[in-house]
C-alpha atoms as a PDB file:
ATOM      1  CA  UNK A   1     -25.880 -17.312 -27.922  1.00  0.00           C
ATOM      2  CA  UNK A   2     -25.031 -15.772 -24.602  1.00  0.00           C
ATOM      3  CA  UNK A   3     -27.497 -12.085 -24.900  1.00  0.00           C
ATOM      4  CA  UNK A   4     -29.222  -9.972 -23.061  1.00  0.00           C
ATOM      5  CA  UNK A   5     -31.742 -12.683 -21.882  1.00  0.00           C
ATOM      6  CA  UNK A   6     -29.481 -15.525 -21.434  1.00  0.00           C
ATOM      7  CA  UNK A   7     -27.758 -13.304 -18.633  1.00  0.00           C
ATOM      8  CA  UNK A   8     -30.975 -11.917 -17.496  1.00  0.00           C
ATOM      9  CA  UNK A   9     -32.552 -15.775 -17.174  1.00  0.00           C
ATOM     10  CA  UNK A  10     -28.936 -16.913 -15.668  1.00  0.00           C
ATOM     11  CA  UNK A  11     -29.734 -14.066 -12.674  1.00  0.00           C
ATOM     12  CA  UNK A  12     -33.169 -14.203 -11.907  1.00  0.00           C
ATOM     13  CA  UNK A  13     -32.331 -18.162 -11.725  1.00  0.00           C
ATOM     14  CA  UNK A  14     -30.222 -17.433  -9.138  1.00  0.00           C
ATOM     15  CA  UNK A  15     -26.817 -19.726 -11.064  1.00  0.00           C
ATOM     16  CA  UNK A  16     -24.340 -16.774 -10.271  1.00  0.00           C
ATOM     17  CA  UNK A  17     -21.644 -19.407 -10.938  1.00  0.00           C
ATOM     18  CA  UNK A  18     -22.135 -19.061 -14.767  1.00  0.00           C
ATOM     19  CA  UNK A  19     -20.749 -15.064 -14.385  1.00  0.00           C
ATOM     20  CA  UNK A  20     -17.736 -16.149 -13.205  1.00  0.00           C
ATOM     21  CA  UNK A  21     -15.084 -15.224 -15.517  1.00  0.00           C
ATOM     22  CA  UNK A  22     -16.887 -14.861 -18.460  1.00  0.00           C
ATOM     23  CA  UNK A  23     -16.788 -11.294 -19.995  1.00  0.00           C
ATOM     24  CA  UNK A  24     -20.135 -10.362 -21.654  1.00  0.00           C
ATOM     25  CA  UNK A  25     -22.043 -12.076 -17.941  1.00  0.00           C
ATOM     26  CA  UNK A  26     -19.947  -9.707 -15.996  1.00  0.00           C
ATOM     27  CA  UNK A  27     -20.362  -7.221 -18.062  1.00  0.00           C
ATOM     28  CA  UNK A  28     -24.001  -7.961 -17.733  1.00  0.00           C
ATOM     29  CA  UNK A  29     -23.920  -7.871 -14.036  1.00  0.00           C
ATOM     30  CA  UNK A  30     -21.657  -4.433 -13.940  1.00  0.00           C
ATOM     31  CA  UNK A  31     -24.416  -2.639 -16.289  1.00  0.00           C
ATOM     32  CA  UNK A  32     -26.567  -3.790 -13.941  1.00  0.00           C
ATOM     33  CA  UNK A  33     -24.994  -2.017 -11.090  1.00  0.00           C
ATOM     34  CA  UNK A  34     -25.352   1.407 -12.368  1.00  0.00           C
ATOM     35  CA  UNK A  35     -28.573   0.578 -13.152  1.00  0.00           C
ATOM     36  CA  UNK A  36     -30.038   3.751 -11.217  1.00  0.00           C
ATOM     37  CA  UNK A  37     -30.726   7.204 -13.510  1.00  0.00           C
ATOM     38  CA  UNK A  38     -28.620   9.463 -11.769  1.00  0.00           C
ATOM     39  CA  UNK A  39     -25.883   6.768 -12.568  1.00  0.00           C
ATOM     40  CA  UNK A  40     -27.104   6.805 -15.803  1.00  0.00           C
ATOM     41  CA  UNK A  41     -27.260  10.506 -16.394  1.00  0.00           C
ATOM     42  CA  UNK A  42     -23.750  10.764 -15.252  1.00  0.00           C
ATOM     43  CA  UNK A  43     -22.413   7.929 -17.029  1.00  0.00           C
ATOM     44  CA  UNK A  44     -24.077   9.896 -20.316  1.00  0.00           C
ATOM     45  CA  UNK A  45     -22.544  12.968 -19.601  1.00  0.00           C
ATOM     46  CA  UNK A  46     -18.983  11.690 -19.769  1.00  0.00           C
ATOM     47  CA  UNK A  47     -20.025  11.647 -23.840  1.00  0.00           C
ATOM     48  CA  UNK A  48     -19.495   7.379 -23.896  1.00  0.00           C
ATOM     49  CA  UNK A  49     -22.748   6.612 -25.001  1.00  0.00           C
ATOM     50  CA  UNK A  50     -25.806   8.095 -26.690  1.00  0.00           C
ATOM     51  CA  UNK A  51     -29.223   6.009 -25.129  1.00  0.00           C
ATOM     52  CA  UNK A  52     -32.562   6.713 -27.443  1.00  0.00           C
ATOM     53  CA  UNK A  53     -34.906   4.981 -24.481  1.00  0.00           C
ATOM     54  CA  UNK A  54     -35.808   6.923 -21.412  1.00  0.00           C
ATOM     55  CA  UNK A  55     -37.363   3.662 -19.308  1.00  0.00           C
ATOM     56  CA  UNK A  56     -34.998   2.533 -16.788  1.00  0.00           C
ATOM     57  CA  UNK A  57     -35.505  -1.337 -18.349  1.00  0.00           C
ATOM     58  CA  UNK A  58     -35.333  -0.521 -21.795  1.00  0.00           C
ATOM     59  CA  UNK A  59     -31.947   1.474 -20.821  1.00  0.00           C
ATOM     60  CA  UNK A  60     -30.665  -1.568 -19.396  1.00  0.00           C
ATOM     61  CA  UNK A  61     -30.798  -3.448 -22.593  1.00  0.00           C
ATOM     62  CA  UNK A  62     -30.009  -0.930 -24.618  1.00  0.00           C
ATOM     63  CA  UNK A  63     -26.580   0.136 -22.653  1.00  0.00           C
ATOM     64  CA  UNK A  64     -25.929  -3.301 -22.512  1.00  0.00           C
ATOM     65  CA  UNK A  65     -25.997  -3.855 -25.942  1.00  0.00           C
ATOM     66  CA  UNK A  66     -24.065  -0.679 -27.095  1.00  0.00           C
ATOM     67  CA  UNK A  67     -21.048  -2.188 -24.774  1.00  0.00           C
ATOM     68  CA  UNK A  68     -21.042  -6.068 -25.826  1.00  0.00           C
ATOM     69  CA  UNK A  69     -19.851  -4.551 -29.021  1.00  0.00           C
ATOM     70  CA  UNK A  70     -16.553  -4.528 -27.451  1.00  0.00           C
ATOM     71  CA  UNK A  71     -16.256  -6.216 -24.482  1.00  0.00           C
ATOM     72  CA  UNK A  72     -12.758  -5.469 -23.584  1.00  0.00           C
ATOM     73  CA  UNK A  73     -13.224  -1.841 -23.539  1.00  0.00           C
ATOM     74  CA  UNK A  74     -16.377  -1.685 -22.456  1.00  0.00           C
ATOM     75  CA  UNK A  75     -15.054  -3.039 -18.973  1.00  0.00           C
ATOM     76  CA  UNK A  76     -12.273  -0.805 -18.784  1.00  0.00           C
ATOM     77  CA  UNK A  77     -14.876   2.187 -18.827  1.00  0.00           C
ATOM     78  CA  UNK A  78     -17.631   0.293 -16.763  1.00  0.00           C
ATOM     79  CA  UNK A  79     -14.366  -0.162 -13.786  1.00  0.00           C
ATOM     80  CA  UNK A  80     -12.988   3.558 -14.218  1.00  0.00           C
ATOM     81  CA  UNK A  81     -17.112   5.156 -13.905  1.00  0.00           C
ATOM     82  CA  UNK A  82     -18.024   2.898 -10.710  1.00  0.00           C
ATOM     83  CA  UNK A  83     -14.559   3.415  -9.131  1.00  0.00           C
ATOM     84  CA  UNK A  84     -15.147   7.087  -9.550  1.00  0.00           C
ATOM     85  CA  UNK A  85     -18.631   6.634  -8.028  1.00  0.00           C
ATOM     86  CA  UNK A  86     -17.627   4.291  -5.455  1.00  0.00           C
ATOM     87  CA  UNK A  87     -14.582   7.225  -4.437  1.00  0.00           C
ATOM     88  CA  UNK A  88     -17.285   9.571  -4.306  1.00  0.00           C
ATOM     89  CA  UNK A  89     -19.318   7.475  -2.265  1.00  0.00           C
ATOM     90  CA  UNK A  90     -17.104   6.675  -0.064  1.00  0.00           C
ATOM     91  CA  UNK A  91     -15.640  10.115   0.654  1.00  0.00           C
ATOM     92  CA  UNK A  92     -18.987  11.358   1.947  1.00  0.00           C
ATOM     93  CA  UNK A  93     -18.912   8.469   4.713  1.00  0.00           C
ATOM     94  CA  UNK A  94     -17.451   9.646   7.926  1.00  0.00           C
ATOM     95  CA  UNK A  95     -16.294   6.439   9.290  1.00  0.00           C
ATOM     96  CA  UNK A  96     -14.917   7.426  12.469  1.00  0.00           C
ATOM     97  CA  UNK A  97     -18.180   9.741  13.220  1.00  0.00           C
ATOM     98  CA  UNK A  98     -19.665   6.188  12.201  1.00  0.00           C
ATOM     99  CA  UNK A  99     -18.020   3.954  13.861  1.00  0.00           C
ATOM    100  CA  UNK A 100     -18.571   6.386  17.032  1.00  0.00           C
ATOM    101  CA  UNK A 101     -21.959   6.262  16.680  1.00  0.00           C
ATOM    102  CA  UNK A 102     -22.081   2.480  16.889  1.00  0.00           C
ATOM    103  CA  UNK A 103     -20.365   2.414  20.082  1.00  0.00           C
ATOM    104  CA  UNK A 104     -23.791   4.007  21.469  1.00  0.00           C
ATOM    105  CA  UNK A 105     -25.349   1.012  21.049  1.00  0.00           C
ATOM    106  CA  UNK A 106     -24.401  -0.853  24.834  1.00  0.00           C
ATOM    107  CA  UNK A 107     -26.647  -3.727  24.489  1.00  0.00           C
ATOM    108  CA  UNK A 108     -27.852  -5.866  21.287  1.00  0.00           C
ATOM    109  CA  UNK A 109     -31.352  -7.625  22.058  1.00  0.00           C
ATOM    110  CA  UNK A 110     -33.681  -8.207  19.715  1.00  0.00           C
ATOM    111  CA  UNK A 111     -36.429  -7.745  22.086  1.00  0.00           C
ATOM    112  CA  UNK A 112     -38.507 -11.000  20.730  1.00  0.00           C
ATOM    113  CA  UNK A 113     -38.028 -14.454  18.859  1.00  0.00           C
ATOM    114  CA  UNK A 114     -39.568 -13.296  15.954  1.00  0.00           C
ATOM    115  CA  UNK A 115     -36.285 -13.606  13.624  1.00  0.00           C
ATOM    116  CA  UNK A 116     -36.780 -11.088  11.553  1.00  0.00           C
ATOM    117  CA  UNK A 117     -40.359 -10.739  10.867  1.00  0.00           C
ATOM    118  CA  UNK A 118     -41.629  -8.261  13.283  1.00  0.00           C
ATOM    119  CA  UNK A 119     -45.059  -7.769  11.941  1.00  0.00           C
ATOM    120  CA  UNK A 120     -45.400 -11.904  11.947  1.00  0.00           C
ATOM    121  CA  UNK A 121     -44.168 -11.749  15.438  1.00  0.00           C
ATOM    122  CA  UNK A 122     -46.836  -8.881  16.819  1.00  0.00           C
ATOM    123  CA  UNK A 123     -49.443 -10.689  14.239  1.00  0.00           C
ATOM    124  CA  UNK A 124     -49.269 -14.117  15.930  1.00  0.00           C
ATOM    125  CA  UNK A 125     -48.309 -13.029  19.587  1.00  0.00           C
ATOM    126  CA  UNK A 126     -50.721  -9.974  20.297  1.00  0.00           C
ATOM    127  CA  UNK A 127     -53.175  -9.566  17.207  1.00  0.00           C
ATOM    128  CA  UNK A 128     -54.456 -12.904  17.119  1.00  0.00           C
ATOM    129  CA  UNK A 129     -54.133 -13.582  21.188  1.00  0.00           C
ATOM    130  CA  UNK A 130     -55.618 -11.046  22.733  1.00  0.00           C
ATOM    131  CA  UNK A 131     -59.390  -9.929  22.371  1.00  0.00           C
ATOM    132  CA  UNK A 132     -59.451  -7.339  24.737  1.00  0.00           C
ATOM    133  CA  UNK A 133     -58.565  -3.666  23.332  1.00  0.00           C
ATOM    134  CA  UNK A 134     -57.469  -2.659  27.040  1.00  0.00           C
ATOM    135  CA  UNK A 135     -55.289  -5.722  27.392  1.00  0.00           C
ATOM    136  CA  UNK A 136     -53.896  -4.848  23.941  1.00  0.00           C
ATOM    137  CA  UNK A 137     -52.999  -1.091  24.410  1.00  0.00           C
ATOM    138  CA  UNK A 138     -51.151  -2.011  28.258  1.00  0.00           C
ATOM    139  CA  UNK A 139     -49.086  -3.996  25.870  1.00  0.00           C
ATOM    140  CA  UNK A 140     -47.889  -1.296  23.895  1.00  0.00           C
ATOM    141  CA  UNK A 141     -46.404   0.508  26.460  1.00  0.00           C
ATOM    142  CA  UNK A 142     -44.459  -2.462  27.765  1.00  0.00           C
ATOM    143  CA  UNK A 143     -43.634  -5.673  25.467  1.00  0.00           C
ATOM    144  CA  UNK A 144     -44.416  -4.441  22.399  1.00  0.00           C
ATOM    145  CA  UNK A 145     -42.595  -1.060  22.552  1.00  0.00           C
ATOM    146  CA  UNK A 146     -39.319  -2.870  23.526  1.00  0.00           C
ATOM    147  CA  UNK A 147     -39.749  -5.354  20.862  1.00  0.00           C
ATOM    148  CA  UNK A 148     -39.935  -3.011  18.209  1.00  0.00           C
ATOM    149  CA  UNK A 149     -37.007  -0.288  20.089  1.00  0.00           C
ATOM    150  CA  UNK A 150     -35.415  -3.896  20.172  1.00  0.00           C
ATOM    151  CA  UNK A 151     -36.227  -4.546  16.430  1.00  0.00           C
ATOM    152  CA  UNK A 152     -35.214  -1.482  15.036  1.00  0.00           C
ATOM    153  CA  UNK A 153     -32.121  -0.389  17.118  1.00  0.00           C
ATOM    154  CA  UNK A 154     -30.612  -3.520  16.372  1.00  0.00           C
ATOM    155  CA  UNK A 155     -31.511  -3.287  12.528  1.00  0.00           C
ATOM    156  CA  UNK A 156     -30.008   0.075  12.408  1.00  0.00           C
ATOM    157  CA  UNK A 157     -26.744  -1.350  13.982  1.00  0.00           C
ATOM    158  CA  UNK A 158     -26.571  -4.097  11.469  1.00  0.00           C
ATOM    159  CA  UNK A 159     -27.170  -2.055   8.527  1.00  0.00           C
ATOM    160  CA  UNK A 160     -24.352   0.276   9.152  1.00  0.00           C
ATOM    161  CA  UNK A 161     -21.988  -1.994  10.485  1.00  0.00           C
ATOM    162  CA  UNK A 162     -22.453  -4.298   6.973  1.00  0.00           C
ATOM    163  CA  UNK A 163     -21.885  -0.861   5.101  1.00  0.00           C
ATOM    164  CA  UNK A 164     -18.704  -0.343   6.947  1.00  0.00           C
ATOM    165  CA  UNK A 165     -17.573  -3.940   6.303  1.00  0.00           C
ATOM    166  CA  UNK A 166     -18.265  -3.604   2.463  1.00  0.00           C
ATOM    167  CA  UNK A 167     -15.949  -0.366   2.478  1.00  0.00           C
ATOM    168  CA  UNK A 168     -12.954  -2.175   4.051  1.00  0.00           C
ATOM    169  CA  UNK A 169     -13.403  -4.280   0.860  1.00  0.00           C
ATOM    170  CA  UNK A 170     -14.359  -1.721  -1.207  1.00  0.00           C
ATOM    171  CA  UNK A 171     -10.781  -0.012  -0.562  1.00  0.00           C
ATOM    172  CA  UNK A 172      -8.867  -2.621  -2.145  1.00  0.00           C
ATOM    173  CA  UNK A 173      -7.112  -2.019  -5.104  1.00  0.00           C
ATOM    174  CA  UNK A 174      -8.516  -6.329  -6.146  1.00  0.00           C
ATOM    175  CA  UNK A 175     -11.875  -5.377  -6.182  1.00  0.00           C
ATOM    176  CA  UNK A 176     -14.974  -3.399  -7.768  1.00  0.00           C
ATOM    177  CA  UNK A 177     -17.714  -2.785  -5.724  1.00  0.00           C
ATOM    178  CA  UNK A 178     -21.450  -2.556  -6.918  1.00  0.00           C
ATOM    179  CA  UNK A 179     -22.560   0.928  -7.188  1.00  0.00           C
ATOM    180  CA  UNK A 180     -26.277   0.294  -7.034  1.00  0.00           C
ATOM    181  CA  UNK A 181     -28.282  -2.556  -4.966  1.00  0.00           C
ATOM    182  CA  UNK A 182     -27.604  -6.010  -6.843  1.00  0.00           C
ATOM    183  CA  UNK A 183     -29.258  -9.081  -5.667  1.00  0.00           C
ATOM    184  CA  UNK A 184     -26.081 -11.610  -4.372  1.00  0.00           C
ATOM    185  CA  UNK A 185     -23.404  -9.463  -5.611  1.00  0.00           C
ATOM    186  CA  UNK A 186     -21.773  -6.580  -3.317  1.00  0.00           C
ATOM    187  CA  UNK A 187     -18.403  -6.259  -4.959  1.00  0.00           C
ATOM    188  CA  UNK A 188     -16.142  -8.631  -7.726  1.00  0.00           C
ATOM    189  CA  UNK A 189     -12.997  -9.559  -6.693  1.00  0.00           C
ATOM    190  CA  UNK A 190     -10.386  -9.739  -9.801  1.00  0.00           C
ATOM    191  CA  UNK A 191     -13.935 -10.530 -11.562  1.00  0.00           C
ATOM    192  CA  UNK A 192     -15.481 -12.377  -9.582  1.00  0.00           C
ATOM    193  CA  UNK A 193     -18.697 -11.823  -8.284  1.00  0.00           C
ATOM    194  CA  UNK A 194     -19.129 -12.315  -4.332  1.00  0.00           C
ATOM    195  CA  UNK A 195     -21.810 -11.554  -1.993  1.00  0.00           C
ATOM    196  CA  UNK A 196     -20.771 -10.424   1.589  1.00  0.00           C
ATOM    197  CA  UNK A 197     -22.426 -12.597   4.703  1.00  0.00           C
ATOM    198  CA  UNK A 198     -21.649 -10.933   8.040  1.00  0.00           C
ATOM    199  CA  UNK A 199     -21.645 -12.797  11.123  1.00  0.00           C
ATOM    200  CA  UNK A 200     -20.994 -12.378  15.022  1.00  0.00           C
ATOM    201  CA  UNK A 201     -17.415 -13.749  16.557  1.00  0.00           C
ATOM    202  CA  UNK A 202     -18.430 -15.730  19.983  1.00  0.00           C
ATOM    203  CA  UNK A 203     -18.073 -12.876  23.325  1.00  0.00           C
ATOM    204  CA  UNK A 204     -15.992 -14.516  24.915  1.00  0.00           C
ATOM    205  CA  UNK A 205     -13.839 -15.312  22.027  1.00  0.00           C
ATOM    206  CA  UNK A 206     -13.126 -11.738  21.344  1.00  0.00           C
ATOM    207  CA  UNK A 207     -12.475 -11.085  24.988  1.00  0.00           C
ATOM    208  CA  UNK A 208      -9.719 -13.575  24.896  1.00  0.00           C
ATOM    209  CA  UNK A 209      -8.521 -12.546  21.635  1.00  0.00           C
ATOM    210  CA  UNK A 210      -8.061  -9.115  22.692  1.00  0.00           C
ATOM    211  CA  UNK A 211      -6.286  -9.883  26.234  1.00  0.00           C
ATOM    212  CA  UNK A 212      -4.047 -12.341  24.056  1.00  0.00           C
ATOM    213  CA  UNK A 213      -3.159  -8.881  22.856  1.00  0.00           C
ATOM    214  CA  UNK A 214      -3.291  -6.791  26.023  1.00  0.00           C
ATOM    215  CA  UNK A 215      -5.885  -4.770  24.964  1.00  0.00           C
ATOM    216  CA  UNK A 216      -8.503  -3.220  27.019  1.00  0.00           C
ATOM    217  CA  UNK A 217     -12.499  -5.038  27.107  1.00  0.00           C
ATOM    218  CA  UNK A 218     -13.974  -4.002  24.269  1.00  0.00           C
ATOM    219  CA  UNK A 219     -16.987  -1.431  25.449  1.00  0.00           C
ATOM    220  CA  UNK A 220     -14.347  -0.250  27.776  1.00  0.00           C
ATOM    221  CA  UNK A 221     -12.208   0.403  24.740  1.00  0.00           C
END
């Protein structure tokens, strides 16, 4: 029988395939997504359900088997609550202050190789290299400082760029976004669970792309 823990085994296993388009695994993964107590406490205020446990787990299970009573509706209220979230959400986002802010950003270097493990990267290339305290401090003024402005100027432009990406596809009337942080699963399109992966267009493709179009270069723009 396809419970609680056959959904819960089915996600930690990582086999997202076996939500798609089946009604009590979506349903899973949508509880799931309002899995936060503020959500919660809202979602209990709107008078839908009555929870006896107080621990965010034990919630979990317990909401989760008040809806698979009746799957059906159970969706329809799950979709209404996290559009009304998501709206809400989304209204406090000032995308064009946003997407402003951004533009501030002139150069995107990393500021190392260290792919996305900057305390591995300052472990291995200064901790266990250098032996000499002076040595060490004259490198926090140069290299190391810029690898870490580097690390987290560039990490700051990524995060908010991704968030302004999921909103695009947040907006359309096809899909339901995720509320609250789920593992592989940003938003279901007509049910269907996807996971966004952002990636960068080639320079010099966009420059073409844009002339094609006779518009301006882009940080010019």
């Amino acid at each position: 029988m396809k419970d609680f823990n056959y959904w819960k085994k089915q996600y930690e296993s990582e086999k997202l395939e076996a939500f798609n388009a089946d009604q009590s695994g979506l349903l899973w993964l949508k509880t799931k997504s309002i899995l936060r107590k503020e959500l919660i406490a809202e979602l209990l205020k709107e008078g839908t359900l009555t929870l006896n446990e107080t621990a965010l787990a034990k919630q979990f299970v317990e909401i989760y088997t008040i809806l698979s009573k009746d799957a059906q509706k159970s969706h329809q209220i799950l979709d209404y609550f996290i559009h009304k979230v998501n709206t809400k959400q989304a209204d406090e986002l000032n995308t064009e202050q946003l997407v402003s802010e951004l533009y501030k950003l002139k150069n995107f270097d990393w500021g190392g190789d260290y792919q996305n493990s900057l305390d591995k990267y300052l472990v291995s290339r200064y901790v266990k290299v250098h032996k000499s305290f002076d040595i060490l401090v004259s490198k926090l003024e140069t290299e190391i400082s810029i690898a870490v402005q580097g690390y987290v100027l560039n990490s700051w432009y990524n995060h908010w760029t991704s968030i302004l990406i999921e909103h695009i596809f947040k907006r359309h009337p096809s899909v339901l976004p995720t509320v609250g942080q789920i593992k592989s699963v940003d938003f279901f399109i007509r049910d269907i669970p996807f996971d966004l992966k952002v990636t960068y267009l080639p320079v010099e493709y966009i420059k073409s792309k844009r002339a094609e179009k006779g518009y301006p270069v882009e940080l010019t723009f």
